[in-house]
Protein backbone atom coordinates (compact mmCIF):
# COMPACT_ATOMS: atom_id res chain seq x y z
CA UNK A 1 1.07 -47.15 48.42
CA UNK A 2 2.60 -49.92 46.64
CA UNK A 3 2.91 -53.60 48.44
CA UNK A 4 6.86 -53.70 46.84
CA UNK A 5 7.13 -57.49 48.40
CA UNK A 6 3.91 -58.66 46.80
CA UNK A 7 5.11 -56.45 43.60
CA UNK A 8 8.54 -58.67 43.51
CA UNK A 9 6.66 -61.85 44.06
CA UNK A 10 4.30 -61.36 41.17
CA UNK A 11 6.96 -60.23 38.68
CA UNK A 12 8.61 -63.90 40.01
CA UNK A 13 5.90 -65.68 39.31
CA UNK A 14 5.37 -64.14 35.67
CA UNK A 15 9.13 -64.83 35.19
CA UNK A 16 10.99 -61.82 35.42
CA UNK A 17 12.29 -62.43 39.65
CA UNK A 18 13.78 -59.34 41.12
CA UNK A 19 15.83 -61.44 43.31
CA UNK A 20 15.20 -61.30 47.20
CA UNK A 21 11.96 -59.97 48.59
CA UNK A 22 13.31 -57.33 50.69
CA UNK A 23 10.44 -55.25 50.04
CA UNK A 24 13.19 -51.96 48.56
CA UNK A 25 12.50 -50.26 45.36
CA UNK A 26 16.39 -51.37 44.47
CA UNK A 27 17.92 -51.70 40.91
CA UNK A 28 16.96 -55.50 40.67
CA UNK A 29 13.36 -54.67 41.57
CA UNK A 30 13.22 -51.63 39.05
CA UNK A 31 15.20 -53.52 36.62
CA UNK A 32 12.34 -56.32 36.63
CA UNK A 33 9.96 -53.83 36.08
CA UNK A 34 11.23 -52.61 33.69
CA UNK A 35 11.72 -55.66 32.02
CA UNK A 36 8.60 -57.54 32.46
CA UNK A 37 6.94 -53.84 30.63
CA UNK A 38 9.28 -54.24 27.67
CA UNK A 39 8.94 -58.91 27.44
CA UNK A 40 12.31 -59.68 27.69
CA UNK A 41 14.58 -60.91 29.70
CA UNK A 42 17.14 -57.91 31.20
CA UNK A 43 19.98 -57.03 29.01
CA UNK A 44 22.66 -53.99 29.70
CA UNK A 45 20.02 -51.32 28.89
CA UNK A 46 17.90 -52.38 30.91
CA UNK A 47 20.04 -52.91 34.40
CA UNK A 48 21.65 -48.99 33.54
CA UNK A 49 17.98 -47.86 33.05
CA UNK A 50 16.98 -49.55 36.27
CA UNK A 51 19.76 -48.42 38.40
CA UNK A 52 18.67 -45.00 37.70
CA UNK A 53 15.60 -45.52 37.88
CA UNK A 54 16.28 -46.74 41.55
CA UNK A 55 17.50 -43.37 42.32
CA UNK A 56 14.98 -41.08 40.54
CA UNK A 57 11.69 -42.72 40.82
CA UNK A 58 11.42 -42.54 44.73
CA UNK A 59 12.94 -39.34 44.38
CA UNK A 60 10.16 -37.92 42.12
CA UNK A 61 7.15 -39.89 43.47
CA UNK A 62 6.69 -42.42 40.90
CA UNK A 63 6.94 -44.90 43.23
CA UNK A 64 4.13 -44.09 45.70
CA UNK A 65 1.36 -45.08 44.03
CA UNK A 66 0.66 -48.37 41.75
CA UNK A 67 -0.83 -45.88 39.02
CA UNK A 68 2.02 -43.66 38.82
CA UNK A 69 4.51 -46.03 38.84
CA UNK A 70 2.28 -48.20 35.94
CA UNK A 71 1.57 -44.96 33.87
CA UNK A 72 5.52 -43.91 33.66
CA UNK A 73 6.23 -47.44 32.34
CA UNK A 74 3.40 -47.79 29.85
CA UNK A 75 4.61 -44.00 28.76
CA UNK A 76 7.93 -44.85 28.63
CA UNK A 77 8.08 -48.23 27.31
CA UNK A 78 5.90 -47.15 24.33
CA UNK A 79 7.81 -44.52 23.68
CA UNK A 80 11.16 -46.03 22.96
CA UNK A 81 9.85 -49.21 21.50
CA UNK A 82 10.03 -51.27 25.31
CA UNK A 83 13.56 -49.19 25.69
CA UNK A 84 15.38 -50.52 22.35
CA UNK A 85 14.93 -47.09 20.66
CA UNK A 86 15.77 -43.43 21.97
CA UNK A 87 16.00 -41.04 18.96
CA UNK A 88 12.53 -40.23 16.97
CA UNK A 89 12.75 -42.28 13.55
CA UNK A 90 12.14 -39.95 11.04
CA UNK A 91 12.35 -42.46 8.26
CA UNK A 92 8.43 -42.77 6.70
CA UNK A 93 7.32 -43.63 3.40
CA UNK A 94 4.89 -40.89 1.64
CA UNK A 95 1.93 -42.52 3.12
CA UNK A 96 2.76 -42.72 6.33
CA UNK A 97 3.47 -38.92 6.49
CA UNK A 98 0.20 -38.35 5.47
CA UNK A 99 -1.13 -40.66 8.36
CA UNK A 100 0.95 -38.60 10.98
CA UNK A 101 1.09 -35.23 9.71
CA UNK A 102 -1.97 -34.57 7.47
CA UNK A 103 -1.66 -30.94 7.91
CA UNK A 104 1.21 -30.98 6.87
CA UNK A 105 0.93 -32.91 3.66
CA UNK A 106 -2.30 -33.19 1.81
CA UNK A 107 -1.20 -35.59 -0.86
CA UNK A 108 0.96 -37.66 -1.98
CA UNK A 109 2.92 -35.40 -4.43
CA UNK A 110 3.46 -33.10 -1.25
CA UNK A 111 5.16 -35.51 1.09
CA UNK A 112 7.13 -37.74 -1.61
CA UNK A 113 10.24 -35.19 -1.22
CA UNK A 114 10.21 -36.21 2.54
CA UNK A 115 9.59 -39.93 2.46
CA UNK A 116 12.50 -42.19 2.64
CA UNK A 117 14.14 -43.38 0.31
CA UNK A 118 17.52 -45.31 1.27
CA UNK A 119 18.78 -45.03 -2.14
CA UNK A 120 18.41 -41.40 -2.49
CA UNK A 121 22.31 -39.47 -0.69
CA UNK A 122 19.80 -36.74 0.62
CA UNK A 123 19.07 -36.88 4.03
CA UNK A 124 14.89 -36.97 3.94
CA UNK A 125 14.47 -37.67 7.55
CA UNK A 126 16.80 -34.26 8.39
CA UNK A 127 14.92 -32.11 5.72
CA UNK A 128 11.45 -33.63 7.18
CA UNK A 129 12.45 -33.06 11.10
CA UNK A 130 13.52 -29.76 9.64
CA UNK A 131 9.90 -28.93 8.33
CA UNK A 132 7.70 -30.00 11.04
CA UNK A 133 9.84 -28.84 13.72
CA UNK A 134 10.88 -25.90 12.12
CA UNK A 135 9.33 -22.25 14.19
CA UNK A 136 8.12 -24.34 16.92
CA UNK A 137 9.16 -25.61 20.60
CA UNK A 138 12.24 -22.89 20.31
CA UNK A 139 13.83 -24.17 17.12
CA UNK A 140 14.50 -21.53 14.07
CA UNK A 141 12.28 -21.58 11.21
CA UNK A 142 13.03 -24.54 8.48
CA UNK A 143 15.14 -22.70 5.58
CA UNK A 144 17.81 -20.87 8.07
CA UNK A 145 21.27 -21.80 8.30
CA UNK A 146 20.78 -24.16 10.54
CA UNK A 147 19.26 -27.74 11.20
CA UNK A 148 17.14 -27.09 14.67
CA UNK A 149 14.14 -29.51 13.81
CA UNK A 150 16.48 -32.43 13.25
CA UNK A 151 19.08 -31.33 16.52
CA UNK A 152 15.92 -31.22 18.50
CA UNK A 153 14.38 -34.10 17.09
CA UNK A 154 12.60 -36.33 19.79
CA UNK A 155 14.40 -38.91 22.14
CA UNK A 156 14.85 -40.27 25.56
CA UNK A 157 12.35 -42.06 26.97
CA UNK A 158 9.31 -39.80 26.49
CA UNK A 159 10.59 -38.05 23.36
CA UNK A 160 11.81 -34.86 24.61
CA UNK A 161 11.53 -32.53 21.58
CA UNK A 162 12.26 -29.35 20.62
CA UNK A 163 15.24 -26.67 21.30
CA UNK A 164 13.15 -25.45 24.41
CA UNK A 165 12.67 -28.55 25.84
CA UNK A 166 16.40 -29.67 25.41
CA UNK A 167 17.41 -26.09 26.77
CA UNK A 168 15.17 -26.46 29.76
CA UNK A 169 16.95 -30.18 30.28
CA UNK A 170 20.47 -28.17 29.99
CA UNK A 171 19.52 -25.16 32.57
CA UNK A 172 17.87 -27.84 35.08
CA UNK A 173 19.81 -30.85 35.07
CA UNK A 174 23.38 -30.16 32.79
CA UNK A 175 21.71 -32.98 30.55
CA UNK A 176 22.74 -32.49 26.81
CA UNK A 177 20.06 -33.16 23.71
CA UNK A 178 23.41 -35.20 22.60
CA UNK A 179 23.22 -37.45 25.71
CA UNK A 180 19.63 -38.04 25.42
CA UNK A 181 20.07 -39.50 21.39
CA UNK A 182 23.05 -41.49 22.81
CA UNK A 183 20.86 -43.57 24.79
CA UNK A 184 22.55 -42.28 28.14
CA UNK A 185 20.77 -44.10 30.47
CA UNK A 186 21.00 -41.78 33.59
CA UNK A 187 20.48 -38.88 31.91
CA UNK A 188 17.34 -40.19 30.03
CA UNK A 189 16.01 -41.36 33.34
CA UNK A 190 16.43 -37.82 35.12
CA UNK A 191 15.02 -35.70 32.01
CA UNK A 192 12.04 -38.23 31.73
CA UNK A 193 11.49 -37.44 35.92
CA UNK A 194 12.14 -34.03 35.42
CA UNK A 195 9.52 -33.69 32.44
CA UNK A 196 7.23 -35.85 34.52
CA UNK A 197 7.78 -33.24 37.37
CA UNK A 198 7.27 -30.33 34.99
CA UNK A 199 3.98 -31.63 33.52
CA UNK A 200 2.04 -32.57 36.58
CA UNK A 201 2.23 -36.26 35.69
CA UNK A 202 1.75 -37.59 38.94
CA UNK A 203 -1.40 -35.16 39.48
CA UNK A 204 -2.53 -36.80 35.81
CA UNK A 205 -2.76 -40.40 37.43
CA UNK A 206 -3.50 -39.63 40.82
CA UNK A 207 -7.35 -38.37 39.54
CA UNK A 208 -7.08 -41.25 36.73
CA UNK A 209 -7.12 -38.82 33.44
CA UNK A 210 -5.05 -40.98 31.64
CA UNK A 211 -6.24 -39.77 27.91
CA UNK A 212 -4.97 -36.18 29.35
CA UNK A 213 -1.63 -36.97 30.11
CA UNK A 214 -1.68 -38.96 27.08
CA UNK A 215 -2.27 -35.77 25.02
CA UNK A 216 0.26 -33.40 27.73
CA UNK A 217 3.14 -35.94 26.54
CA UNK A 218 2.44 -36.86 22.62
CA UNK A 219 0.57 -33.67 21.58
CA UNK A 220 -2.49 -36.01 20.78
CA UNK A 221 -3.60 -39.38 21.36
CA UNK A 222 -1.32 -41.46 19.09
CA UNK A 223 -0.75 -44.85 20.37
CA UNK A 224 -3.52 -44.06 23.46
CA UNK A 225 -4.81 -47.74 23.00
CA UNK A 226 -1.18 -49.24 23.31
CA UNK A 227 -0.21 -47.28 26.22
CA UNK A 228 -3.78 -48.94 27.95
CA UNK A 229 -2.21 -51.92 27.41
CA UNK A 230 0.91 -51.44 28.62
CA UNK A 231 -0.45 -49.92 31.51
CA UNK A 232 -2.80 -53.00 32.42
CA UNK A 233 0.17 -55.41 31.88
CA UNK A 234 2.82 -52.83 34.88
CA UNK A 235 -0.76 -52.68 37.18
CA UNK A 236 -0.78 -56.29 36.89
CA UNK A 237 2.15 -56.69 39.20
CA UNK A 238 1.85 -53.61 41.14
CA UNK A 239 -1.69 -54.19 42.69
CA UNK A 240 -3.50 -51.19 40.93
CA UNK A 241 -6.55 -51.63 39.10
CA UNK A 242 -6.47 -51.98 35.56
């Protein structure tokens, strides 16, 4: 269980004061949290996300335990760039592609069509969501008459991707892959529980295999090292060991 009055006193003392310490997982306590995982001060994201977040952590069991609660900020605050950014950027130079997708490209000639290039009209980061994405998660195959891989593209705040995924979100919830792009704060918040739910996250932290749910939600272990950190810094405040 989490101490939430010793919680709200230590994000005071680090700056970021929930208000009073009533000891309730309210929006001014989640809002804190949430800011004090991303460094700033809270803006109008980050109240929306936090009111939600009031609602739907409890409600899911993020709350109960200081490793839960730390992992689903450290996932989710990496994610969207500490909540400033909630559609996948599919804007890389030709390196860069080969850094993330070296199956996909092999050299340089190979991903140069799909690197961006702001003076170019054509639309490199569609075409490239269009490749990678294409036949997988439920989208059609890259080439049909339609643009599935770039649709389904990645967003919210644990990068839902994928025309399965997004249909799943529709059939469970009534949340739209349009909602989650737009930055919809209460929708992003109750497909990221959902997901959560859906993935055994909770199961994840409570035996501590942090590189596995690492790999369940990015595919690999991209950014693993970051997420530690973020995850120290929310534990910090909540009580858990780091």
């Amino acid at each position: 269980m989490i101490d939430v009055c010793n919680t709200q006193a230590a994000l005071a003392q680090v700056g970021y004061a929930p208000g009073p310490l009533d000891g309730a997982w309210g929006p001014s306590t989640c809002t804190a949290l949430l800011a004090h995982q991303a460094q700033r001060q809270p803006d109008a994201m980050l109240r929306a996300l936090g009111r939600a977040a009031a609602v739907e952590l409890p409600r899911h069991g993020i709350t109960n335990t200081p490793a839960r609660l730390a992992e689903w900020l450290a996932q989710t605050g990496n994610e969207t760039g500490s909540y400033t950014r909630f559609e996948e950027n599919l804007r890389y130079s030709a390196r860069r592609l080969l850094e993330i997708w070296p199956s996909r490209f092999k050299t340089l000639a190979q991903a140069l069509p799909y690197a961006w290039d702001a003076s170019d009209p054509d639309r490199e980061d569609i075409a490239l969501a269009n490749l990678v994405y294409g036949a997988r998660m439920g989208n059609q195959a890259n080439g049909t008459a339609d643009n599935d891989g770039w649709d389904y593209r990645g967003g919210g705040l644990i990068q839902h991707t994928g025309k399965a995924e997004f249909d799943t979100l529709f059939a469970r919830l009534g949340v739209t892959a349009a909602q989650i792009h737009g930055g919809d704060p209460v929708a992003m918040v109750r497909a990221c529980c959902d997901y959560w739910d859906r993935v055994g996250a909770n199961a994840y932290c409570d035996r501590g295999d942090f590189l596995g749910l690492r790999k369940r939600v990015n595919g690999g272990l991209f950014d693993v090292d970051k997420v530690a950190t973020r995850r120290a810094r929310s534990l910090a405040v909540l009580g858990g060991a780091a």
